[in-house]
Protein backbone atom coordinates (compact mmCIF):
# COMPACT_ATOMS: atom_id res chain seq x y z
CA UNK A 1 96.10 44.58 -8.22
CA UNK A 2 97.35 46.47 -10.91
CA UNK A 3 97.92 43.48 -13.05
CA UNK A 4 94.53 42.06 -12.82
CA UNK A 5 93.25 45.56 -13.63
CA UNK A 6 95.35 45.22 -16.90
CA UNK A 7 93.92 41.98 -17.75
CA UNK A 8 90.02 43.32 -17.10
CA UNK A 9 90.87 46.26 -19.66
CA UNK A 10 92.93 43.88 -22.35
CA UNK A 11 89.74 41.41 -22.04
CA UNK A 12 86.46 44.41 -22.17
CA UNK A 13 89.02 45.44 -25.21
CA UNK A 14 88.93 41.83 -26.96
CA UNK A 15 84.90 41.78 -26.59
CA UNK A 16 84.65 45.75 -28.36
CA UNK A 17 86.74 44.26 -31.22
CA UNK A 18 84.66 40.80 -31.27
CA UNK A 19 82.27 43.33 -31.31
CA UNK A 20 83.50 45.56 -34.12
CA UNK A 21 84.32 42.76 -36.19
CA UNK A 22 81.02 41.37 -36.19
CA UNK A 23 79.56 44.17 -37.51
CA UNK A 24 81.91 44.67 -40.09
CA UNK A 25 80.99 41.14 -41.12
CA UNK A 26 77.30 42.53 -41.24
CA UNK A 27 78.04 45.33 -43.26
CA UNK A 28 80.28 43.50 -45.65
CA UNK A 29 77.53 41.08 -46.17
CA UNK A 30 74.93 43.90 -46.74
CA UNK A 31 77.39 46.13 -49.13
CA UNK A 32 77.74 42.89 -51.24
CA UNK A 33 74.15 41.74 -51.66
CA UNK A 34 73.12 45.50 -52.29
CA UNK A 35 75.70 45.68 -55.09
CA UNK A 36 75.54 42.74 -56.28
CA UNK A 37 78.84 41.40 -55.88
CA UNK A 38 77.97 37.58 -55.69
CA UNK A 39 77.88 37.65 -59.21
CA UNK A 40 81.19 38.41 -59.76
CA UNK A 41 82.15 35.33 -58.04
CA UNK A 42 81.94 33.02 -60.80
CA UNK A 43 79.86 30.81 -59.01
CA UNK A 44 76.87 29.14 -60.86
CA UNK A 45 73.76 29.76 -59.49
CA UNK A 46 72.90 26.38 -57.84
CA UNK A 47 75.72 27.44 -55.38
CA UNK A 48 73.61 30.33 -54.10
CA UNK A 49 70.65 28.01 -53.79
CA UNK A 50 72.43 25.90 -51.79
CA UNK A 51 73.67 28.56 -49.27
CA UNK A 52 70.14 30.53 -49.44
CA UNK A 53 69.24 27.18 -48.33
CA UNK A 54 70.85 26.96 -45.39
CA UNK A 55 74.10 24.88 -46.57
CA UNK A 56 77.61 26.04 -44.92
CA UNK A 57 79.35 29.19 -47.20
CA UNK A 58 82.74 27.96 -46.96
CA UNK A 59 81.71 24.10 -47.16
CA UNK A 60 79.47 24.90 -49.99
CA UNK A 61 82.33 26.71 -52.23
CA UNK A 62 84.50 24.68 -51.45
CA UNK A 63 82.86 21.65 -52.45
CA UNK A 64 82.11 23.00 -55.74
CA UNK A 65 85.52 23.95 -56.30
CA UNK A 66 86.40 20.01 -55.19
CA UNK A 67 89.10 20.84 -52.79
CA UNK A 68 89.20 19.08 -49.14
CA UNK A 69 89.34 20.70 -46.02
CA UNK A 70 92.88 19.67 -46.28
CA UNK A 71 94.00 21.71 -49.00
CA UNK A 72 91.65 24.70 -47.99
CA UNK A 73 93.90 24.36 -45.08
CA UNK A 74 97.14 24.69 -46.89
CA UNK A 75 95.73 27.42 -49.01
CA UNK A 76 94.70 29.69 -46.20
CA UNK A 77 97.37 29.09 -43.35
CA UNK A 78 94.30 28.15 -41.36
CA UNK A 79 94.41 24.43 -39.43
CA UNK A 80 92.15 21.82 -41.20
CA UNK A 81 90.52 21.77 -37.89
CA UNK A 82 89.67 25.14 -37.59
CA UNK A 83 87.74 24.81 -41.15
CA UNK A 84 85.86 21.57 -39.93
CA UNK A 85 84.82 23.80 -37.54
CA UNK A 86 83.64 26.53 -39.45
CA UNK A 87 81.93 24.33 -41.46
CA UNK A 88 79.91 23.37 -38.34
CA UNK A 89 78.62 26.54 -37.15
CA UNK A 90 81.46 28.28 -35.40
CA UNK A 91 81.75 31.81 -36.09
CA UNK A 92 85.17 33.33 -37.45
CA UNK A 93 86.35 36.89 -37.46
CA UNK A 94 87.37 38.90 -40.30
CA UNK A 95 90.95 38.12 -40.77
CA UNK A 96 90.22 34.36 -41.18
CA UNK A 97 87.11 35.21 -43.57
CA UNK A 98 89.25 37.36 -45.81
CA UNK A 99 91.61 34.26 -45.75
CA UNK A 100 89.24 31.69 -46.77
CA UNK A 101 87.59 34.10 -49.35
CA UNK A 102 91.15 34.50 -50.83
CA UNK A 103 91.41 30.75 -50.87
CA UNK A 104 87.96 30.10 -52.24
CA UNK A 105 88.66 32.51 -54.66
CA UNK A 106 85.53 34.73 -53.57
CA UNK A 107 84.27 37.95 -52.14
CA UNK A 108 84.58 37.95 -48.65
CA UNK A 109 80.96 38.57 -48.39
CA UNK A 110 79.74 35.21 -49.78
CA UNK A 111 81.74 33.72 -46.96
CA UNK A 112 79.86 35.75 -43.83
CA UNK A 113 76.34 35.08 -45.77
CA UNK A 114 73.56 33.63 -43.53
């Protein structure tokens, strides 16, 4: 009994953090497009059309910077699969967006945009 009451509290504690990290994503995103940050990413300006647009963060950046998903991988310690993914809609947490922003050579905020 006492074990499954440990489990219960580990897993309500892994959905505050999924949670938590979430909204640091938010705010991250916010505290970059209020200041202005995108700009220091180097990125011309057809890249932010594209995203504003809809297109992927991480798939758009990375295209422009002609790397596969492959050598993203590499780059980031992430698995190529995990990227694919991420490229397809599934959401990420904050450790592996400050990895692929690293990697991309970006703020981390670019990465989280809408």
């Amino acid at each position: 009994m006492e074990q499954s009451r440990w489990l219960y509290d580990l897993e309500v504690r892994v959905i505050e953090l999924e949670e938590r990290t979430s909204r640091l994503l938010a705010a991250v995103k916010v505290r970059n497009e209020v200041e202005g940050r995108f700009v220091d990413a180097g990125l011309p300006e057809e890249v932010f059309v594209q995203i504003r647009s809809g297109g992927n963060p991480v798939r758009v950046v990375r295209k422009f910077r002609k790397i596969t998903q492959k050598q993203l991988s590499q780059s980031c310690g992430l698995a190529e699969t995990h990227i694919s993914a991420i490229e397809t809609g599934k959401g990420f947490g904050l450790r592996t967006a400050l990895k692929l922003a690293a990697a991309l050579q970006v703020p981390a905020g670019l990465i989280v945009a809408d």
